[in-house]
Protein backbone atom coordinates (compact mmCIF):
# COMPACT_ATOMS: atom_id res chain seq x y z
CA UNK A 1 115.82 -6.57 44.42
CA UNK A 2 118.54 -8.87 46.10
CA UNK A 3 121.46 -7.39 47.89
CA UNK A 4 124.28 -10.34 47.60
CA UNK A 5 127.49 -10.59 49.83
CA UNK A 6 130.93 -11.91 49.12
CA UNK A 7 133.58 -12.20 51.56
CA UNK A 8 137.49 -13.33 51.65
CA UNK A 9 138.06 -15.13 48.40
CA UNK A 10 135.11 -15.19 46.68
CA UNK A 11 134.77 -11.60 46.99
CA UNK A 12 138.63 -11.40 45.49
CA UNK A 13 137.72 -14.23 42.54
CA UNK A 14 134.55 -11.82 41.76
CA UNK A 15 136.32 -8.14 42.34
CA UNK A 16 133.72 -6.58 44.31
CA UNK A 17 132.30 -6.64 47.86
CA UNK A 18 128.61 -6.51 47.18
CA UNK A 19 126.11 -5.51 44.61
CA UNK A 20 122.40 -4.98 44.29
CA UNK A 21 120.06 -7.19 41.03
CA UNK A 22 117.24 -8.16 40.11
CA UNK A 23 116.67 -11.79 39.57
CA UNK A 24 114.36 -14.52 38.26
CA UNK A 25 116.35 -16.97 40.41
CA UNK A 26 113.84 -19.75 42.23
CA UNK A 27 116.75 -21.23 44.67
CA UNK A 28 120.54 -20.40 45.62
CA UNK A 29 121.75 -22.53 43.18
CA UNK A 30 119.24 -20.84 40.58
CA UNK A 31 121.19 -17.51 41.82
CA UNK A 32 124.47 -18.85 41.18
CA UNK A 33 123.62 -20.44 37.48
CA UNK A 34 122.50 -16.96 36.71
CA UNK A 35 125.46 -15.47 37.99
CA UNK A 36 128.13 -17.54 36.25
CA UNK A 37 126.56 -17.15 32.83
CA UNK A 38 127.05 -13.20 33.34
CA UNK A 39 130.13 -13.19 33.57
CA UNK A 40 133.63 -15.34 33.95
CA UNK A 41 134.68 -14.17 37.45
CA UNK A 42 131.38 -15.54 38.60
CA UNK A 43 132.30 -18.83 36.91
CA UNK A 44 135.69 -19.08 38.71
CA UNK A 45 134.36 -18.09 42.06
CA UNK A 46 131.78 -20.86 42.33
CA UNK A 47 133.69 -23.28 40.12
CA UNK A 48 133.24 -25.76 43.19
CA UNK A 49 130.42 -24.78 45.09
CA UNK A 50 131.26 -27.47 48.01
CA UNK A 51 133.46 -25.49 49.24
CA UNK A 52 131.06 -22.33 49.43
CA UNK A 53 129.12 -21.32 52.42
CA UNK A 54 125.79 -19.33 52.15
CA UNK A 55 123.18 -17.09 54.39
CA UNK A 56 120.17 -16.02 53.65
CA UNK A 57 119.29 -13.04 55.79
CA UNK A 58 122.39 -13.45 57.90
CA UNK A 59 121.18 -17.81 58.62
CA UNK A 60 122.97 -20.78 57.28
CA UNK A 61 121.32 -22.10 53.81
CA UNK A 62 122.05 -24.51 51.16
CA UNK A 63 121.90 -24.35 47.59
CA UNK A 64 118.45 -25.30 47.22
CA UNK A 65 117.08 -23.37 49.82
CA UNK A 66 114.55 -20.83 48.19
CA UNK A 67 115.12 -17.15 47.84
CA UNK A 68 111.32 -16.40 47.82
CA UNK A 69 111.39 -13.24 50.61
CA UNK A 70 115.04 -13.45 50.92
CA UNK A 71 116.47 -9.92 51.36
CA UNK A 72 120.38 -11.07 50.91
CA UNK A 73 122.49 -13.80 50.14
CA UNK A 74 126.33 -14.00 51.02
CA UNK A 75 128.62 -16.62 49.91
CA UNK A 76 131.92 -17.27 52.02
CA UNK A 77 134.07 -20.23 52.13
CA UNK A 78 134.17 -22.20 55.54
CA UNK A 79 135.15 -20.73 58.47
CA UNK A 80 138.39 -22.32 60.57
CA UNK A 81 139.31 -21.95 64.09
CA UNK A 82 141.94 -20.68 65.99
């Protein structure tokens, strides 16, 4: 079971804070194929996944990095300064 995370936008695009499923997905971007194809909010929220941030168990990942052992994901746009 994966918990995933979405914050600021994304969370908005996709309508909901978190949620809790069980996946097949090898890598992030694995995740986030899966993801889109269930539904069109998905879709529009990682339409343009360059300008996504993600953590694996709260540390900095990419979109191949493997979920193998991975507890949570959260995907959040870039943070700015100020």
């Amino acid at each position: 079971m994966l918990d995933i995370v979405y914050f600021a936008w994304v969370r908005e695009r996709i309508g909901q804070p978190r949620e809790r499923l069980e996946t097949g997905a090898a890598t992030v971007a694995d995740l986030v194929a899966e993801l889109c194809a269930k539904d069109p909010r998905y879709a529009a929220a990682f339409a343009d996944p360059a300008v996504l941030r993600v953590a694996l168990d709260q540390d900095l990942a990419d979109f191949t990095a493997p979920l193998a052992g991975v507890r949570e994901v959260a995907f959040f746009p870039p943070m700015t300064g100020g």
